[in-house]
Protein backbone atom coordinates (compact mmCIF):
# COMPACT_ATOMS: atom_id res chain seq x y z
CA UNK A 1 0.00 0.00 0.00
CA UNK A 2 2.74 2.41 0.20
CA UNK A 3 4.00 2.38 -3.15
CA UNK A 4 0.19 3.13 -4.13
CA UNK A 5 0.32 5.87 -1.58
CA UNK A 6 3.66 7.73 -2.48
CA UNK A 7 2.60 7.57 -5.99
CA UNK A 8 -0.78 9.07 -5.53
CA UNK A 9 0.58 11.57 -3.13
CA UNK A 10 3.35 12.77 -5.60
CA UNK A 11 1.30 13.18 -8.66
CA UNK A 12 1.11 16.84 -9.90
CA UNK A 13 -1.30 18.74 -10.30
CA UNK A 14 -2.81 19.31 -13.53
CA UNK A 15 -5.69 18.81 -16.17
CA UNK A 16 -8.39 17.91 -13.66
CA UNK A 17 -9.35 14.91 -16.35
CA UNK A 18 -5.98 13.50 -16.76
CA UNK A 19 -5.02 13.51 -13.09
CA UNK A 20 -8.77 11.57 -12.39
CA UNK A 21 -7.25 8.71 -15.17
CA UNK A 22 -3.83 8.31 -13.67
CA UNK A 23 -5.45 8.17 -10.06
CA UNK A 24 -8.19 5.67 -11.45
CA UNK A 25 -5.16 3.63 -13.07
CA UNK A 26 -3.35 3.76 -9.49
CA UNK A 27 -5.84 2.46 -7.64
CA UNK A 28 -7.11 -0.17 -10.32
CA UNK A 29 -3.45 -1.53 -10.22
CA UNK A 30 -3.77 -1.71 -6.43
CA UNK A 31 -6.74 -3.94 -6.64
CA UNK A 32 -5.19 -5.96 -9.04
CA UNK A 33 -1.83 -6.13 -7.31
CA UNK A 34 -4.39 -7.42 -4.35
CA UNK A 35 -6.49 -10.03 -6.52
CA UNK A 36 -3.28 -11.42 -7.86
CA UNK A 37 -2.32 -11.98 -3.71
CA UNK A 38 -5.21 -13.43 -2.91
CA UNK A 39 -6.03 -16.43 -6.12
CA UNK A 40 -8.64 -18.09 -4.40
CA UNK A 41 -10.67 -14.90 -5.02
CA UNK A 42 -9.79 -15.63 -8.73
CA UNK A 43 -10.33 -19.39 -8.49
CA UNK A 44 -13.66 -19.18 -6.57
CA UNK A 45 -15.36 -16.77 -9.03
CA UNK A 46 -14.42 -18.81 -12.07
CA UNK A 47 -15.93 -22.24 -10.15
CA UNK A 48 -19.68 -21.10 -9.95
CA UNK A 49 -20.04 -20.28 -13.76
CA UNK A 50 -18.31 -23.33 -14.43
CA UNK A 51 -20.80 -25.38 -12.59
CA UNK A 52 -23.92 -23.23 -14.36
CA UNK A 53 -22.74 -24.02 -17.76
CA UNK A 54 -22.16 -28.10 -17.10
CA UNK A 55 -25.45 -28.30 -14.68
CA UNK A 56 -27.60 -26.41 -17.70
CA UNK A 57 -26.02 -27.82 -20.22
CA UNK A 58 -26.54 -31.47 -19.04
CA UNK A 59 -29.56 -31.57 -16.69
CA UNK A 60 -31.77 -28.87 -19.27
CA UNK A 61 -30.24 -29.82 -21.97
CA UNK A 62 -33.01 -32.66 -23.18
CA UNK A 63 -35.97 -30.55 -22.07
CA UNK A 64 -35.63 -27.41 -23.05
CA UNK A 65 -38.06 -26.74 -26.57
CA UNK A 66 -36.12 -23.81 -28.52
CA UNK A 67 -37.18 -23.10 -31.91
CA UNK A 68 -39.05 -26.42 -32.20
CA UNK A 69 -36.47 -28.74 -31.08
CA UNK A 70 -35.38 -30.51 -27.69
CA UNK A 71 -31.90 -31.26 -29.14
CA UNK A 72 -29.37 -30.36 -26.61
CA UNK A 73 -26.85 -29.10 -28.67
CA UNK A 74 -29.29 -26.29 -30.00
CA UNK A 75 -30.27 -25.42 -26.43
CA UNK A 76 -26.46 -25.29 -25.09
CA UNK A 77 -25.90 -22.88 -27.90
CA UNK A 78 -29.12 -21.18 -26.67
CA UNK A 79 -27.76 -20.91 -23.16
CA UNK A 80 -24.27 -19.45 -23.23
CA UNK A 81 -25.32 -16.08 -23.68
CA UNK A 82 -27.24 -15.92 -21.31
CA UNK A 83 -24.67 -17.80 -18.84
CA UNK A 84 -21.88 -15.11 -20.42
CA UNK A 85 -24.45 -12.19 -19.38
CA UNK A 86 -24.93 -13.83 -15.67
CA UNK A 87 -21.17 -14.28 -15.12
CA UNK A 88 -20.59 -10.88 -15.54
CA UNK A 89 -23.50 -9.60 -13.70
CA UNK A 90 -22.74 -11.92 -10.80
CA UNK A 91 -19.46 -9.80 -10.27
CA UNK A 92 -21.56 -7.22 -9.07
CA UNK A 93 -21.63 -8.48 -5.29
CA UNK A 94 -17.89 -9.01 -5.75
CA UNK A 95 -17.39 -5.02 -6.34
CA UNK A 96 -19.47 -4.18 -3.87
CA UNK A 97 -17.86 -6.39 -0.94
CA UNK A 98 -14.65 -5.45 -1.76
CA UNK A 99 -15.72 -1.48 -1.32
CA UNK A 100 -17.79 -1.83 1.87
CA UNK A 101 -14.55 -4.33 2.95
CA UNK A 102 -12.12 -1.22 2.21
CA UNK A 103 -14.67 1.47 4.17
CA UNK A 104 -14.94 -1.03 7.27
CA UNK A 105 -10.99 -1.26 7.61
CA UNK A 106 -10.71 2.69 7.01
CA UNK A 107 -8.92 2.54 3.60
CA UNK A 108 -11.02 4.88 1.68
CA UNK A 109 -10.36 7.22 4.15
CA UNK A 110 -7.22 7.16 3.61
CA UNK A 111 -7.28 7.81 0.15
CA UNK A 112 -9.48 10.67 0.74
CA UNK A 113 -6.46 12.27 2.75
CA UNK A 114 -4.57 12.12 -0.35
CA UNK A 115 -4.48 14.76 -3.21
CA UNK A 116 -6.50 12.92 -6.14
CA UNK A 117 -9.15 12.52 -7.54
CA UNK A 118 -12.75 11.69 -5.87
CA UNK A 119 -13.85 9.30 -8.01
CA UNK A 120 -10.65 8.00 -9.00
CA UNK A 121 -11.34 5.39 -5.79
CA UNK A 122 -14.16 3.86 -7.42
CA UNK A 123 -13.81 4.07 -10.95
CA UNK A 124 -10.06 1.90 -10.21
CA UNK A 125 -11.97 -0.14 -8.44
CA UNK A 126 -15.09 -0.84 -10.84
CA UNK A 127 -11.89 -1.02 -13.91
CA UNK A 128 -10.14 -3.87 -11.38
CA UNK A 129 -13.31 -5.79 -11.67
CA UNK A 130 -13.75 -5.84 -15.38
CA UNK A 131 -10.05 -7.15 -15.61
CA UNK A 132 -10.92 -9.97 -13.80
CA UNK A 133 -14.43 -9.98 -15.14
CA UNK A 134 -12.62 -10.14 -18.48
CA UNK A 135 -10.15 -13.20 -17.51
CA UNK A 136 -13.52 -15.31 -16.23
CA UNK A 137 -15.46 -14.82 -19.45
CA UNK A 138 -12.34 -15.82 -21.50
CA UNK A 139 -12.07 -19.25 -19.05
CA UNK A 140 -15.73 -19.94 -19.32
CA UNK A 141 -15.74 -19.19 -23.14
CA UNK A 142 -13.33 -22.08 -23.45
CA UNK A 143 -15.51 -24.38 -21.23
CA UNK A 144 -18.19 -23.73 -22.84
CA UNK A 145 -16.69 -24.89 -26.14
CA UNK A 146 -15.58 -28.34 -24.51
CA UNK A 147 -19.66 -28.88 -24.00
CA UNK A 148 -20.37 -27.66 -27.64
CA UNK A 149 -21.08 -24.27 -27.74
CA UNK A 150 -20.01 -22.73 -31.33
CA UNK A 151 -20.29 -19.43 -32.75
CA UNK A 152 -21.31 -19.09 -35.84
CA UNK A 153 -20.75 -15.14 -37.01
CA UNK A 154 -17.20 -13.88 -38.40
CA UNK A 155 -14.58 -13.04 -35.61
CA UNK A 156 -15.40 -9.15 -35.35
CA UNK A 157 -18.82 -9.75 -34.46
CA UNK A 158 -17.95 -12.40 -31.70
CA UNK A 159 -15.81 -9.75 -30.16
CA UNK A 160 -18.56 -7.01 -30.48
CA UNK A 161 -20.59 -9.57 -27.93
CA UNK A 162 -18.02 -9.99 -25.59
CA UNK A 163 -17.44 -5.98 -25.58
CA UNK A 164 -21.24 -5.97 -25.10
CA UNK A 165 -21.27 -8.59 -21.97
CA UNK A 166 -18.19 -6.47 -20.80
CA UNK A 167 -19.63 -3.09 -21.07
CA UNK A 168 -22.87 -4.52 -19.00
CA UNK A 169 -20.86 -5.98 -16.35
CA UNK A 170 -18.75 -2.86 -15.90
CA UNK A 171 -21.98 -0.81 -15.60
CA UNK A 172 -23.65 -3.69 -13.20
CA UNK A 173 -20.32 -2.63 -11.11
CA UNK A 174 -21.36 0.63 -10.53
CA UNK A 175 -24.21 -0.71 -8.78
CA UNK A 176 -22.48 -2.93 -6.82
CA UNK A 177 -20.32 0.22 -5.99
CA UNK A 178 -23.26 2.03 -4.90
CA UNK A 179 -24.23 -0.85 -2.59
CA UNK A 180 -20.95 -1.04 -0.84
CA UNK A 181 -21.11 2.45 -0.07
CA UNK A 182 -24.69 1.96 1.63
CA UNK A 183 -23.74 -1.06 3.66
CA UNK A 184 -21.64 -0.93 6.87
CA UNK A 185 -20.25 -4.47 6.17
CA UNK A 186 -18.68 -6.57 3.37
CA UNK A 187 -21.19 -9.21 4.73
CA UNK A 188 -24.25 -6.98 3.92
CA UNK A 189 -22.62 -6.03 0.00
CA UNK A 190 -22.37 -9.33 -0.53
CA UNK A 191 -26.09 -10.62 0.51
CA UNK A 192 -27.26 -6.92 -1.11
CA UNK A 193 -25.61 -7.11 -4.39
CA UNK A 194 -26.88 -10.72 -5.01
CA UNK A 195 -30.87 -10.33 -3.80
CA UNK A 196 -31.69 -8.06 -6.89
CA UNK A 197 -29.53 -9.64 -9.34
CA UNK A 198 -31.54 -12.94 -9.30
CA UNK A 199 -34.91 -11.80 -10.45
CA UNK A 200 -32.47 -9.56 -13.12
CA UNK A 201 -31.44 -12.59 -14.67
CA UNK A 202 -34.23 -15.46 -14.14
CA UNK A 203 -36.80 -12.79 -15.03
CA UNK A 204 -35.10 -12.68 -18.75
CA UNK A 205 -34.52 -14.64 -21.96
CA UNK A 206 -31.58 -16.13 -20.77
CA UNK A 207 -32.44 -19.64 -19.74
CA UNK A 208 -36.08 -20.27 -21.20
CA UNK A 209 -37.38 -18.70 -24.48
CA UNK A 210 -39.55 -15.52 -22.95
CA UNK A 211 -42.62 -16.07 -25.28
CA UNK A 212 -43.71 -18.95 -23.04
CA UNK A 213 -44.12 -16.62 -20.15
CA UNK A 214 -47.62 -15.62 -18.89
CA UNK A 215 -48.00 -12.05 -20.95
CA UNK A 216 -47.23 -9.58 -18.42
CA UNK A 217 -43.96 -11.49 -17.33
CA UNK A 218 -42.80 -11.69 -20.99
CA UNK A 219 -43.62 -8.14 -21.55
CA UNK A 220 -41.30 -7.39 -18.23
CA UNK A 221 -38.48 -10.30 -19.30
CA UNK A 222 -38.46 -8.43 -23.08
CA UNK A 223 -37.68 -5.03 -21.86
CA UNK A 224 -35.11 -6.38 -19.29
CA UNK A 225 -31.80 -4.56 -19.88
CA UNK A 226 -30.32 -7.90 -19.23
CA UNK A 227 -32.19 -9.36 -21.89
CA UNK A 228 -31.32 -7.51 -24.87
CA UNK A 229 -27.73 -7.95 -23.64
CA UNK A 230 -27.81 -11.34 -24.21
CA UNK A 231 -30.07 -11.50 -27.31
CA UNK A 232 -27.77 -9.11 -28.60
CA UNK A 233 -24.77 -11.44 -28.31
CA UNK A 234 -26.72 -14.16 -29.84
CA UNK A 235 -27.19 -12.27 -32.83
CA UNK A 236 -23.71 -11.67 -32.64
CA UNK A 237 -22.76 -15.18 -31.75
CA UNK A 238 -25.31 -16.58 -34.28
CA UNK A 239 -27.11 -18.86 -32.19
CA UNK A 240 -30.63 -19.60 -31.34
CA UNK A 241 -32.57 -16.89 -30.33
CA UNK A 242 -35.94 -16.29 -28.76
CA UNK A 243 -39.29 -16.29 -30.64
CA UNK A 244 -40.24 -13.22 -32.18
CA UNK A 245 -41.36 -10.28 -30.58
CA UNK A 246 -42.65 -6.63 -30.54
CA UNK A 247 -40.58 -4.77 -27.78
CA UNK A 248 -38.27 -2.77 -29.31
CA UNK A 249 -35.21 -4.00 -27.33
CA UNK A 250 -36.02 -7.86 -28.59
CA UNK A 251 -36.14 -6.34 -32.08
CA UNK A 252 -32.87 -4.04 -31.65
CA UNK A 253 -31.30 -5.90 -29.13
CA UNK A 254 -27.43 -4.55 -29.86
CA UNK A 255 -28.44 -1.05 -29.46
CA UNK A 256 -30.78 -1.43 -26.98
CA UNK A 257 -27.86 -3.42 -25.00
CA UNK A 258 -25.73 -0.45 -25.90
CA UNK A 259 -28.10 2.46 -24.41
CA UNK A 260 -29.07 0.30 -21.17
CA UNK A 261 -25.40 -0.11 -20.40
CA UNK A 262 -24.73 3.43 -20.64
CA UNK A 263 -27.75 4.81 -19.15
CA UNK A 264 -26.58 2.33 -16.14
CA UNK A 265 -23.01 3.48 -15.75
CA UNK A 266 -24.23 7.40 -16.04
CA UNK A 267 -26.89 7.04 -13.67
CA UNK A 268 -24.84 4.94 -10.68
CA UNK A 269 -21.57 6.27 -11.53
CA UNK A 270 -23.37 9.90 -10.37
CA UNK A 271 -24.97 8.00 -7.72
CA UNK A 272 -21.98 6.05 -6.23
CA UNK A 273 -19.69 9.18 -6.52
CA UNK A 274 -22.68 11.20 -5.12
CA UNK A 275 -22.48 8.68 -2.15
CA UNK A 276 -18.74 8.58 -1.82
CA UNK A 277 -18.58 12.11 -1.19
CA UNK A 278 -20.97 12.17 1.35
CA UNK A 279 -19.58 8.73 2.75
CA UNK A 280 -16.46 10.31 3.83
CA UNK A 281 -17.37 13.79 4.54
């Protein structure tokens, strides 16, 4: 932690925006100096997707009618978006543990003491994250072609879904950010940042085909900003997608991935900052 500190503390002042990216790169190389300490952190979040992708894969596989066929190989190629979107998602109680973690032990207030940037704290933090966010997706990508997932798009387009599934999970940081500023313990983050995220993702397209919900839950799974994340990477992907349907995310879904993501980061970014300030006041 001292390195971190002298080299916060001796940065000059200057353009308010570059100082605010060389602070957020600081402290984002702190938390990943800290992840790379600590591998079971690492090894634990790459174990649960894992399991999702073999349990799905195997025990749905059979049952699962999309497009007009039980085979399992159409389903598993079905399913991996949707397990991509939840990986990244999931991380959300991670970011928001590991804040509420550093406010319990006094660490942000420390970096508040220092001359740098307010937000720099959090926005290292949240970039951290999508490092490692980034590493799991690339692990569970190659699982998930052991079981028989295949892509089926040229190589740019495969990439624009991963950059989509990266861009949510970096704005579903935010609001794990926001969490771990509203909590007193890393205990609290961690049951907070996962009780909203599971109607988020069961209440979507990502495991079951959303036209063969009851109306008003499709209507509420179609316009789920998780949802057009991950029928916009099975566009991208080329793989089965749900039925069609009227709301304009299912019929747009890579822009309509694109504007939730942002609207997320802009609105909790402002909130978690918002929050930080008055956190450490």
């Amino acid at each position: 932690m001292s390195a971190v500190t002298d080299a916060v503390r001796i940065a000059a002042p200057g353009n308010p925006v570059t100082q605010s990216v060389r602070d957020s790169l600081v402290v984002a190389k702190r938390n990943l100096i800290r992840m790379s300490r600590i591998p079971e952190m690492v090894i634990f979040g790459l174990i649960q997707p894992i399991m999702f992708v073999v349990l799905f894969s195997y025990v749905f596989g059979g049952s699962m009618n999309i497009g007009g066929t039980t085979d399992p190989a159409v389903y598993r190629e079905f399913l991996m978006a949707g397990i991509f979107a939840q990986t990244v998602t999931f991380a959300t109680a991670g970011a928001g543990a590991g804040i509420a973690d550093d406010m319990h032990k006094g660490l942000i207030d420390r970096f508040r003491s220092l001359p740098m940037a307010r937000g720099a704290v959090l926005t290292g933090r949240t970039l951290a994250d999508l490092v490692q966010t980034a590493l799991t997706l690339f692990v569970l990508a190659v699982v998930a072609l052991l079981v028989g997932w295949r892509t089926h798009t040229n190589f740019g387009e495969v990439l624009g879904a991963f950059g989509l599934l990266l861009l949510l999970g970096y704005a579903f940081t935010w609001v794990g950010a926001l969490i771990g500023l509203s909590v007193r313990t890393p205990e609290a983050a961690t049951s907070g940042g996962l009780i909203w995220l599971f109607p988020v993702t069961f209440i979507s397209n990502a495991f079951v085909d959303s036209s063969r919900m009851t109306p008003w839950l499709q209507h509420v799974a179609d316009w789920n900003p998780f949802s057009a994340t991950v029928q916009a990477c099975r566009v991208l992907f080329g793989n089965p997608g749900v039925s069609p349907s009227d709301a304009w995310p299912m019929e747009h879904p890579v822009w309509a991935s694109l504007i939730y993501s942002v609207l997320i980061v802009v609105i909790f970014r402002t909130l978690a900052v918002r929050k930080y300030r008055s956190a450490t006041a």
